[in-house]
Structure formats: C-alpha cells, structure tokens
Protein backbone atom coordinates (compact mmCIF):
# COMPACT_ATOMS: atom_id res chain seq x y z
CA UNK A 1 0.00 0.00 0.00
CA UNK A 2 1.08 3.30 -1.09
CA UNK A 3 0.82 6.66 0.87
CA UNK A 4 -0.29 8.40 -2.65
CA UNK A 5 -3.57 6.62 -3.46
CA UNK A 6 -6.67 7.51 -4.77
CA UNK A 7 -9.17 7.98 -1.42
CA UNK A 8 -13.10 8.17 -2.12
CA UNK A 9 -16.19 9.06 0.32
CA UNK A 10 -19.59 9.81 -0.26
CA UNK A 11 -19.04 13.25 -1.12
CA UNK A 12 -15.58 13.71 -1.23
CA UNK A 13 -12.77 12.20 -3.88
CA UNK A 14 -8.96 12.75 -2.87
CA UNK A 15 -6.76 12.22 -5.69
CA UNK A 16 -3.02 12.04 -6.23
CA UNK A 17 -1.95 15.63 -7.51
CA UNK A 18 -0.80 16.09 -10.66
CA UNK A 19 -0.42 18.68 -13.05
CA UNK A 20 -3.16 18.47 -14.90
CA UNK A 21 -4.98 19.60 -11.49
CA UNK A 22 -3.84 22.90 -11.72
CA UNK A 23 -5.95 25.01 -13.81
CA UNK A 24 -8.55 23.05 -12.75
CA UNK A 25 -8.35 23.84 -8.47
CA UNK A 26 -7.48 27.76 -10.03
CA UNK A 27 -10.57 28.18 -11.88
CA UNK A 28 -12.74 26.51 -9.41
CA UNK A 29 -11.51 27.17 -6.09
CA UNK A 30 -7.51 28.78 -5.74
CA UNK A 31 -9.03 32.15 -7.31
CA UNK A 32 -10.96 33.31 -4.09
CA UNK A 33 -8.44 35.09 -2.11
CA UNK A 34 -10.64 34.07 1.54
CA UNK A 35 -8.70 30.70 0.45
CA UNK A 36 -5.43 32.28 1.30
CA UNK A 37 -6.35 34.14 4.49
CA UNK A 38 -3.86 31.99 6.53
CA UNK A 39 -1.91 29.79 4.04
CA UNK A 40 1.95 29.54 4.67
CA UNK A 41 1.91 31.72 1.29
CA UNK A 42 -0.48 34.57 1.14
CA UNK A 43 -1.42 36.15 -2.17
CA UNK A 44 -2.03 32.66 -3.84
CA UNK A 45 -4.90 34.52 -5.54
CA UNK A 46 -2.41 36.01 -7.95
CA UNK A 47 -2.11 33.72 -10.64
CA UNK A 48 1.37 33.55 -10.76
CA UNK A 49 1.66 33.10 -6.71
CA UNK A 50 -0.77 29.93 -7.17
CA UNK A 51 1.06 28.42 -10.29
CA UNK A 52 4.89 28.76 -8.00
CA UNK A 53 2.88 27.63 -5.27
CA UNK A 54 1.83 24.39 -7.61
CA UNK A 55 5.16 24.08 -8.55
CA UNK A 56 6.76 23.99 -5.32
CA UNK A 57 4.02 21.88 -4.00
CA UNK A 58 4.80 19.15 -7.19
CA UNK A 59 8.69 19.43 -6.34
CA UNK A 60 8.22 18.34 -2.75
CA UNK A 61 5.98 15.52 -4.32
CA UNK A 62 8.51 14.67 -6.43
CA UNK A 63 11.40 14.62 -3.98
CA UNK A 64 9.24 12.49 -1.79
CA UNK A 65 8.09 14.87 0.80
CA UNK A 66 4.92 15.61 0.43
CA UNK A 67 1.82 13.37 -0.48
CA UNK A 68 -0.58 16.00 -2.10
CA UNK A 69 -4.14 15.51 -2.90
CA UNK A 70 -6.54 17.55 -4.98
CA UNK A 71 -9.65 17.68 -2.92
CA UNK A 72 -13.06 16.95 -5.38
CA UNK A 73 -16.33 17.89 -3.90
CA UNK A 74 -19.35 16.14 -5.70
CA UNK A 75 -17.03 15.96 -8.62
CA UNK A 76 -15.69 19.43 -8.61
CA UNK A 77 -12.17 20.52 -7.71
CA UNK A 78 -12.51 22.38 -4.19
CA UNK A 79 -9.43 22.10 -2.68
CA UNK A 80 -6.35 20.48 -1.86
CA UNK A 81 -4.92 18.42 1.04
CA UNK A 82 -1.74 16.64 2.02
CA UNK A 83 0.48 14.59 3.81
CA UNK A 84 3.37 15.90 4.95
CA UNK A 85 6.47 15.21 8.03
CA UNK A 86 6.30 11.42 7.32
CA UNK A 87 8.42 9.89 9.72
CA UNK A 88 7.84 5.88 8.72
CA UNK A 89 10.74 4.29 11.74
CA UNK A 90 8.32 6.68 14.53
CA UNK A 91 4.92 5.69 12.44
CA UNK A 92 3.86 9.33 12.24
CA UNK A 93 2.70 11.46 9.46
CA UNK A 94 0.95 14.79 9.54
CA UNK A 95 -2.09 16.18 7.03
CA UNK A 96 -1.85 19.72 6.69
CA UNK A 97 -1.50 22.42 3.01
CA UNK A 98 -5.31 22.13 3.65
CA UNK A 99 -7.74 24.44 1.82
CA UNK A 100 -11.36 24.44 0.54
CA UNK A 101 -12.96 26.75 -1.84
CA UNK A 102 -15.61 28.91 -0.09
CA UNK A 103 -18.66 26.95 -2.09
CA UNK A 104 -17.12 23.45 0.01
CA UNK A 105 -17.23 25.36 3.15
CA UNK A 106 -20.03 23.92 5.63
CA UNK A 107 -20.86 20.75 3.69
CA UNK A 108 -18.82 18.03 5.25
CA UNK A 109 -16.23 18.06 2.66
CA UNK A 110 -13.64 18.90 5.49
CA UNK A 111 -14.86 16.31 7.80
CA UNK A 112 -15.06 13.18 4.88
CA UNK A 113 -11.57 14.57 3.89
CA UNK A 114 -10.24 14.20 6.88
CA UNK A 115 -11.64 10.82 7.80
CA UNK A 116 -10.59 9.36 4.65
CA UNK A 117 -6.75 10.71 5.13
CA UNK A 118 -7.00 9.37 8.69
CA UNK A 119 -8.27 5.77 7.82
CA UNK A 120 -6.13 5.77 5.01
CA UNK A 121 -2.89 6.56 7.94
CA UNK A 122 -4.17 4.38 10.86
CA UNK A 123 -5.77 1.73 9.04
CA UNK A 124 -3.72 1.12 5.82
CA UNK A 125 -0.49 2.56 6.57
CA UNK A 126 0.14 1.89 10.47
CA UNK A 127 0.46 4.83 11.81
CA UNK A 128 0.33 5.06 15.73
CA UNK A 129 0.44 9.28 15.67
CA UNK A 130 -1.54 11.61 12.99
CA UNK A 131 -0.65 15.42 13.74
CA UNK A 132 -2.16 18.46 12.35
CA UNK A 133 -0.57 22.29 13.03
CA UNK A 134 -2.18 25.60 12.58
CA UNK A 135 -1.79 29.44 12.57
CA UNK A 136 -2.27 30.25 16.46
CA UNK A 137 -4.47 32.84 14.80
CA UNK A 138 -6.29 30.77 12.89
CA UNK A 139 -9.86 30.62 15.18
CA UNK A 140 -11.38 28.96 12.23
CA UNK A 141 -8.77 25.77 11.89
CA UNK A 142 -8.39 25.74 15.15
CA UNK A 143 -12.22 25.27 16.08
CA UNK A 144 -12.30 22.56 13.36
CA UNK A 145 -9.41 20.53 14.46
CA UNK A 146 -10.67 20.48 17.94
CA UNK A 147 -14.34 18.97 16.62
CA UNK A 148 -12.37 16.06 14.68
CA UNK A 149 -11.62 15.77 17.92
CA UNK A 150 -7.70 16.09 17.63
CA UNK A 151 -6.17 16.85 20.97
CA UNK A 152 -4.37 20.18 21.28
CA UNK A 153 -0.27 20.21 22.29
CA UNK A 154 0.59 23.69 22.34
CA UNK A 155 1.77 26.60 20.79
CA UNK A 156 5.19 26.44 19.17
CA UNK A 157 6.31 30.58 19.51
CA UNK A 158 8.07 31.80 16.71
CA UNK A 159 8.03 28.65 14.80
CA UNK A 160 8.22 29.29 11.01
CA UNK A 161 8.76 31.80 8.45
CA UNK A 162 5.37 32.82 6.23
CA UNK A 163 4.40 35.28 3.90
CA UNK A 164 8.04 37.28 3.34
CA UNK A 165 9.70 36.75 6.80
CA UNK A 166 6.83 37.09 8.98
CA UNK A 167 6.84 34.51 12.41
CA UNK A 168 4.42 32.68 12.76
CA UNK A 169 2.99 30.86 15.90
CA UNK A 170 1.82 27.26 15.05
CA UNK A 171 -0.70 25.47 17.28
CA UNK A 172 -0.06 21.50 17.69
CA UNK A 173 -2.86 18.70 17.40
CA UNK A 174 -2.88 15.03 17.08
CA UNK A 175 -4.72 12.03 17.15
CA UNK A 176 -2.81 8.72 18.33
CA UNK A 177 -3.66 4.99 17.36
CA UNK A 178 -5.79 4.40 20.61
CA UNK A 179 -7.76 7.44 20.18
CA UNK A 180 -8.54 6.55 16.61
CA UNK A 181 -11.62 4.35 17.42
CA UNK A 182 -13.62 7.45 18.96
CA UNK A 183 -12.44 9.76 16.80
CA UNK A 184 -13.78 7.91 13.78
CA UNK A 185 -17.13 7.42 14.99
CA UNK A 186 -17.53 11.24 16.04
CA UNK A 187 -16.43 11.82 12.74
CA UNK A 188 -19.37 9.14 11.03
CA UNK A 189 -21.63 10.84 13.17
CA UNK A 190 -20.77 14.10 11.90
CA UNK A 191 -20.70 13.18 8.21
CA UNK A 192 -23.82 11.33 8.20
CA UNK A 193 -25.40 14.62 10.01
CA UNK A 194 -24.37 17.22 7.23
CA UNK A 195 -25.88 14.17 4.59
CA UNK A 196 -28.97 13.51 5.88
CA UNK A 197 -29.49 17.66 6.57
C-alpha cells in the first residue's frame, strides 16, 4: 500500500496531484483570495503566486516529501490536502497544506476529507500518531481541528517563516492509534449529520 492513493467518500474524492490539477483547483476554487487568508503563502490569488505555489508543492511531491491531494467535492475541484512530516521508523505522518474553496465550506467536505486521510494513515499505513498544526491565529482551523476531535499540544512561539519573513505561531494537534476508534465514529456521526441535513 502506497501513501499516494486515490481515497473516495460519499461526497468527497482525494486524488493524487498532478499537473493536470492545476488550472482546474485555479478556476474553481484557488481564485478566491478568503482561500489564502492563513496559508503559509499569502497572495495565492495572484495567478502567478498559485502556479509557483503548484510548482513547489509538485517538487516536494517529487522529492518524496509531500503526499498532495486535490480535494473533489461532488465531482468538482474544491481544494487540496496533504500529507506531509512522514516519519515511517516513529509511524507518524501529519495532514496539513489544507484548503477548501468557499462553495465546500459547511458541507462536510472537510470532515469526509479528513476521515478518509485518517483511515487511510491508521488503518492502511500503520500509523500510531496523525498530527495536524495551525496558525495560532487561525480561530477557524483551530475550532475545526478540535471537533475532529484532535487533541491540542501547544503553541510552538516563533516557529516558522510565512508570507516574506513574517513569524508565525503554530498550534499543535494530534490524534494517536488508541484514540482513533472514537475519533472515527464522532467523525461518522458528523458526516452522516451534514448528509442527511
């Protein structure tokens, strides 16, 4: 089994990123600058910042250090998701580059995204630890990764570079193996709510 594989929900479709995503997740989704509020790069909305982005994104992929997904909604490109950090000998990998056109936001495509990247790590790959970091800012992330329910570590001060040299403070989650059985369900539960409403 293969960390880049093609993960399908109900409503959501993750597939392995490739080039022929880009115009696609640009015209559909990448365009809306309320995407980039809080990415690592701001200004994706510029053409040109999105397609570097892309790039950079598809050299990590290629060098093996990233696991990108475009995120498909209903059958529309919404989005993008990744792994990232994979640390196979500790049996830890995190999901983050996460973003969601505004049309996605509020209709379970975040929640079946994340349970499919989080079977896909405990159940497929073996993975005892699945963490997730954020802008400290970020109220929005934040409140999200706290419904999966990931458990929050900290703040990390000063931790990384964004946006031309500005620090940023990154807030720590995770979910671990023995929390994964609970943590799926609430997630079911969730999913199956937005469905059925």
């Amino acid at each position: 089994m293969s960390w880049s594989t093609r993960l399908e929900g109900q409503l959501v479709l993750l597939e392995p990123l490739t080039s022929a995503h880009e115009e696609a997740l640009w015209v559909a989704a990448a365009a809306d600058p309320s995407v980039w509020d809080w990415m690592v790069v701001r200004g994706g909305d510029s053409r040109d910042l999105f397609s570097r982005w892309f790039d950079f994104l598809r050299a990590e992929q290629a060098a093996g250090r990233v696991v990108p997904f475009a995120t498909l909604v209903r059958g529309v490109p919404a989005g993008h998701t990744s792994f990232l950090n994979l640390r196979e000998r500790d049996r830890s990998v995190e999901i983050g580059h996460t973003w969601l056109g505004r049309p996605a936001w509020g209709t379970g495509a975040n929640t079946e995204a994340k349970l499919l990247l989080l079977e896909h790590a405990f159940d497929r790959m073996g993975s005892h630890r699945v963490e997730f970091k954020t802008d400290a800012q970020n109220e929005r992330a934040r409140a999200s990764l706290a419904a999966i329910p990931a458990q929050f570590e900290g703040v990390h001060r000063r931790h990384m570079i964004v946006r031309d040299g500005e620090r940023r403070d990154s807030a720590w989650y995770s979910v671990i193996v023995d929390e994964w059985p609970e943590v799926r369900g609430i997630l079911e539960r969730r999913l199956a709510a937005k469905l059925s409403g």
